[in-house]
C-alpha atoms as a PDB file:
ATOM      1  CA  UNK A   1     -10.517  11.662  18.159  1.00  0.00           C
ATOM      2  CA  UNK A   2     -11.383   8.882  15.286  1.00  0.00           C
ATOM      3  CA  UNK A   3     -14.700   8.244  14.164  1.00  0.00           C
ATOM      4  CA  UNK A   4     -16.478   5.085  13.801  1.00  0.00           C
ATOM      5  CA  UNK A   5     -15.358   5.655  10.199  1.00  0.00           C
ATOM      6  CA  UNK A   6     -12.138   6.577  10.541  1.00  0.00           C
ATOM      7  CA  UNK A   7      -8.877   4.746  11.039  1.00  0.00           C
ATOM      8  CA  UNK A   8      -6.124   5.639  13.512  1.00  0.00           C
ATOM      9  CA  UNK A   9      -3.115   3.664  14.991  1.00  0.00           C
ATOM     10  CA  UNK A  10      -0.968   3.649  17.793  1.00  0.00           C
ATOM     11  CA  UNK A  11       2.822   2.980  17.949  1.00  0.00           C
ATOM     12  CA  UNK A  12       4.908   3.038  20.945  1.00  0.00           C
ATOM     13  CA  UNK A  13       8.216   1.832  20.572  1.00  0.00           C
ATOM     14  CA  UNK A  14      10.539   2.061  24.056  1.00  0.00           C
ATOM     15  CA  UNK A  15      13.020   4.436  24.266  1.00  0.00           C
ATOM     16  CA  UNK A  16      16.006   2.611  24.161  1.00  0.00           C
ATOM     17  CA  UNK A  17      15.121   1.055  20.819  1.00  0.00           C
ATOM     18  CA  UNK A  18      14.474   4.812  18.952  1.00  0.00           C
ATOM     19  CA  UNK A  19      18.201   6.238  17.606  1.00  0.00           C
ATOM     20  CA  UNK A  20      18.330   9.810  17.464  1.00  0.00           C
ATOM     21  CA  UNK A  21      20.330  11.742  14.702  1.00  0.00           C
ATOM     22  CA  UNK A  22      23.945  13.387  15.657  1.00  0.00           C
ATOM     23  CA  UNK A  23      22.229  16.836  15.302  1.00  0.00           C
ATOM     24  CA  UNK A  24      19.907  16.264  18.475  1.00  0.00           C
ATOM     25  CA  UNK A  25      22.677  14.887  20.601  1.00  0.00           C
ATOM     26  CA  UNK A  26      21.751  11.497  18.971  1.00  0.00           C
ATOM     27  CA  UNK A  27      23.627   8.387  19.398  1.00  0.00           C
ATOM     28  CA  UNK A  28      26.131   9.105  16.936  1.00  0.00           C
ATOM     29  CA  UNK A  29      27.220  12.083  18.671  1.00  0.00           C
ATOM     30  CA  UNK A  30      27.688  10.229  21.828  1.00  0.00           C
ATOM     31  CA  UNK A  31      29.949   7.219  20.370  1.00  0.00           C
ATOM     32  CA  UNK A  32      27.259   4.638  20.380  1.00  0.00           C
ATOM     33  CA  UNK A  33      25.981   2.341  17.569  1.00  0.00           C
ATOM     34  CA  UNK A  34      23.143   4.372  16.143  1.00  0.00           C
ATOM     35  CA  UNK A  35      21.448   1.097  16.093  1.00  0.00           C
ATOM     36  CA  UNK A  36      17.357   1.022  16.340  1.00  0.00           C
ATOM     37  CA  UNK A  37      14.958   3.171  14.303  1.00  0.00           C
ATOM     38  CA  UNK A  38      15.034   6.818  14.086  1.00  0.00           C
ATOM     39  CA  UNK A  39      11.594   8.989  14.434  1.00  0.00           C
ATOM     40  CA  UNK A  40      12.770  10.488  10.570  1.00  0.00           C
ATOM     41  CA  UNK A  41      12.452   6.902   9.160  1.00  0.00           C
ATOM     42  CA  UNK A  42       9.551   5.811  10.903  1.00  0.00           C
ATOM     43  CA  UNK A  43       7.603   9.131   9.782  1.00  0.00           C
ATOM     44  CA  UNK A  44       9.325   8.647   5.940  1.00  0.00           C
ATOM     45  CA  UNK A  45       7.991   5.188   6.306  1.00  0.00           C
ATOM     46  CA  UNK A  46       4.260   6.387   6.836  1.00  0.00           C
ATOM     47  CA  UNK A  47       4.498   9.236   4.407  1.00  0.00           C
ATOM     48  CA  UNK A  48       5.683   6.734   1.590  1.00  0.00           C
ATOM     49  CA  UNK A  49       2.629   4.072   2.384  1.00  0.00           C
ATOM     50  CA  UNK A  50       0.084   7.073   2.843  1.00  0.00           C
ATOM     51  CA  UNK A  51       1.040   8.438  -0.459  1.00  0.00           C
ATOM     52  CA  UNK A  52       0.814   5.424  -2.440  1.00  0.00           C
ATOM     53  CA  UNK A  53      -2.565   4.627  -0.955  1.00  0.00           C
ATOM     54  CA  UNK A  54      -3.758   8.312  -1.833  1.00  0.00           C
ATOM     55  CA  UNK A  55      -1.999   7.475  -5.241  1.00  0.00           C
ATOM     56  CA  UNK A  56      -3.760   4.022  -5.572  1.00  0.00           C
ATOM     57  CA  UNK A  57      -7.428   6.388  -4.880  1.00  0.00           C
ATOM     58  CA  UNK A  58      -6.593   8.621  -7.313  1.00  0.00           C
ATOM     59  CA  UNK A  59      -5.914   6.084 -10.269  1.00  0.00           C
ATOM     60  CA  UNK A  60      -8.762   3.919  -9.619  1.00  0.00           C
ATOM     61  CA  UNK A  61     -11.187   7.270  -9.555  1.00  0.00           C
ATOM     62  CA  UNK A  62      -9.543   7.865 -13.361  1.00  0.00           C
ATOM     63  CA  UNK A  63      -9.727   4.143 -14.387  1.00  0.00           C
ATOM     64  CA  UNK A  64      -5.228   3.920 -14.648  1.00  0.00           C
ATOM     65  CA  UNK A  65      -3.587   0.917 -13.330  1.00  0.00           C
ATOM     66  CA  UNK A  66      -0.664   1.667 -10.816  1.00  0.00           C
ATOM     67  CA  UNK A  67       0.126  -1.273  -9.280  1.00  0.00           C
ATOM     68  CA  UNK A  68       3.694  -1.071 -10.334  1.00  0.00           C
ATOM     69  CA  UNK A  69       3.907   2.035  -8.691  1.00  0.00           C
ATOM     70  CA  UNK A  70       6.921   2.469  -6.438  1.00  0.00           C
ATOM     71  CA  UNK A  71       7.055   5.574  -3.777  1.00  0.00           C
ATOM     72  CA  UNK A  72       9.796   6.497  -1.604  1.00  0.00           C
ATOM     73  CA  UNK A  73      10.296   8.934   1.098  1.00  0.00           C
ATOM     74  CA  UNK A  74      13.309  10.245   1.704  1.00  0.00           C
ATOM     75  CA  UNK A  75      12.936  12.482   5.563  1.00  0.00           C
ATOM     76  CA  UNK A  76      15.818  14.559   6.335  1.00  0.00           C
ATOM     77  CA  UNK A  77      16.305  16.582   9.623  1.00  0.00           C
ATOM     78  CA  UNK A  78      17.988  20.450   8.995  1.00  0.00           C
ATOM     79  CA  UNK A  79      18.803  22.854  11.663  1.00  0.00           C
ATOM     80  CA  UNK A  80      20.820  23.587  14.698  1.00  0.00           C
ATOM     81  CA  UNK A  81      20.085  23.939  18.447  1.00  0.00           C
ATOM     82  CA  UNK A  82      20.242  27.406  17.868  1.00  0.00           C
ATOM     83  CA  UNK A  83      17.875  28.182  15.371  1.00  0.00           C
ATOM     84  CA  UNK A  84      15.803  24.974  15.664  1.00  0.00           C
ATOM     85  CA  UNK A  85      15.332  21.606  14.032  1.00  0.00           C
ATOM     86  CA  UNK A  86      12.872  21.182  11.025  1.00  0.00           C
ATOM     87  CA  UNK A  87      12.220  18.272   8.578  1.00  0.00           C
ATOM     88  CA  UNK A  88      12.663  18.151   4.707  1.00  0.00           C
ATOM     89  CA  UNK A  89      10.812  15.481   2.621  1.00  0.00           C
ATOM     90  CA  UNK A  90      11.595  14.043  -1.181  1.00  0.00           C
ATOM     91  CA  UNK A  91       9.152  11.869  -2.173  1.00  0.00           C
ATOM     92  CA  UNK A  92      10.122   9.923  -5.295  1.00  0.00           C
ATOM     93  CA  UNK A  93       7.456   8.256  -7.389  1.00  0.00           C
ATOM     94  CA  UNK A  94       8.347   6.242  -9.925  1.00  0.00           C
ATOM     95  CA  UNK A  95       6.043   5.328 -12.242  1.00  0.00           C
ATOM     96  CA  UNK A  96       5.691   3.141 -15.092  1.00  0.00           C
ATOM     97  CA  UNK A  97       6.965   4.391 -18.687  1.00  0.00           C
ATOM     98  CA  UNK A  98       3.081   3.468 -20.338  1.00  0.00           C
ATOM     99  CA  UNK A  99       1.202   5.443 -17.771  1.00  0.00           C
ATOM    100  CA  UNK A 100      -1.137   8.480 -19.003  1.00  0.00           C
ATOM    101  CA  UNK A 101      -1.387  11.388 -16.893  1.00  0.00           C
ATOM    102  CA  UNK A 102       1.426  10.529 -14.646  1.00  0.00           C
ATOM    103  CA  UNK A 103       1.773  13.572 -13.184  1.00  0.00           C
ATOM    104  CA  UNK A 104      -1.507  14.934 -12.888  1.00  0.00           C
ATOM    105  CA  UNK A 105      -2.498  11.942 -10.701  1.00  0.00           C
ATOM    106  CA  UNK A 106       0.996  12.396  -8.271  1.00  0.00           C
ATOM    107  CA  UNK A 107      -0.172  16.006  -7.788  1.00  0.00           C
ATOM    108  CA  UNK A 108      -3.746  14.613  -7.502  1.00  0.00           C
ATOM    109  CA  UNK A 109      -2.290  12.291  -5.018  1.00  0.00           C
ATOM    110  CA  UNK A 110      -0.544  15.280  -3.347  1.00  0.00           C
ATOM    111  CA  UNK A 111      -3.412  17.083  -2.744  1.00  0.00           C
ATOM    112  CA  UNK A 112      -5.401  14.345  -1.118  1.00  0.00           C
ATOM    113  CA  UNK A 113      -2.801  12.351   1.231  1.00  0.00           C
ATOM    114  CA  UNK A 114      -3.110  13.276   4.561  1.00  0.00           C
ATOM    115  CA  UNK A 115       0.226  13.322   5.187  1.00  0.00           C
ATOM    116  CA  UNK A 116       1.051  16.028   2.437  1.00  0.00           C
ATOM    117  CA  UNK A 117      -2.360  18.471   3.913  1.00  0.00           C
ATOM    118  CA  UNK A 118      -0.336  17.655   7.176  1.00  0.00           C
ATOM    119  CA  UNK A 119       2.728  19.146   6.294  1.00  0.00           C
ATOM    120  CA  UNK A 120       2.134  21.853   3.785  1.00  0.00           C
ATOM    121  CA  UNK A 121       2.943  25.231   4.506  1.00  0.00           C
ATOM    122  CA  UNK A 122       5.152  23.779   7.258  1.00  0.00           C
ATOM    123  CA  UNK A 123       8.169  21.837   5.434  1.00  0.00           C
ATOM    124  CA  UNK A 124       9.200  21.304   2.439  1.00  0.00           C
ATOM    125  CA  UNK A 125       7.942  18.752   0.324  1.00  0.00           C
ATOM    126  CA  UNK A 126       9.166  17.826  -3.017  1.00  0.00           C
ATOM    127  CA  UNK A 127       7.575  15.139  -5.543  1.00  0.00           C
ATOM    128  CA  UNK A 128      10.207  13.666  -7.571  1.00  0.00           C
ATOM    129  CA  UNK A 129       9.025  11.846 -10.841  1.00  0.00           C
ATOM    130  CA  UNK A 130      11.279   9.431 -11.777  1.00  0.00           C
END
């Protein structure tokens, strides 16, 4: 439940426009396109934007400039149907040569992005400085 404060959004996007990976029986493992968007992407998608905003936060609080910032997410699924499915994350942060405390402010960023306090202690996340 969001609070008057808070900010929340909905996506629905119909079945037949989602493409699942070959590990889940996915369209690649039934000899069709693969076309449409797969849930990995669409979550590596929000990760990516949520950590630059947390990023953005975190430089303004210690007066650094990071508007040329760039962060990517890179979502991979592991597993088997034996065993289970479980997600891996790289985020890559690349960050310009000039800028001080670098990588203070990722972990900073790390600590405060709601998508990292989502998934720590449940996949692996690694921050990639580049």
């Amino acid at each position: 439940m969001l609070d008057d404060d808070d900010r929340g959004a909905v996506v629905a996007q119909p079945r037949d426009q989602l493409s699942d990976p070959a590990p889940v029986g996915g369209v690649h493992a039934r000899g069709r396109s693969g076309e449409g968007t797969n849930p990995e992407q669409l979550f590596a998608a929000g990760y990516a934007a949520c950590f630059a905003s947390a990023l953005s936060a975190v430089a303004r609080a210690s007066r650094h400039d990071v508007r040329d910032v760039s962060v990517t997410a890179e979502v991979g699924l592991h597993g088997d149907t034996e065993k289970g499915f479980g997600l891996g994350v790289v985020l890559r942060v690349e960050l310009p040569d000039d800028l001080a405390d670098g990588e203070q402010l990722v972990e900073r960023a790390h600590q405060i992005c709601p998508y990292s306090n989502a998934t720590r202690g449940n996949i692996p996340v690694d921050l990639v400085i580049e």
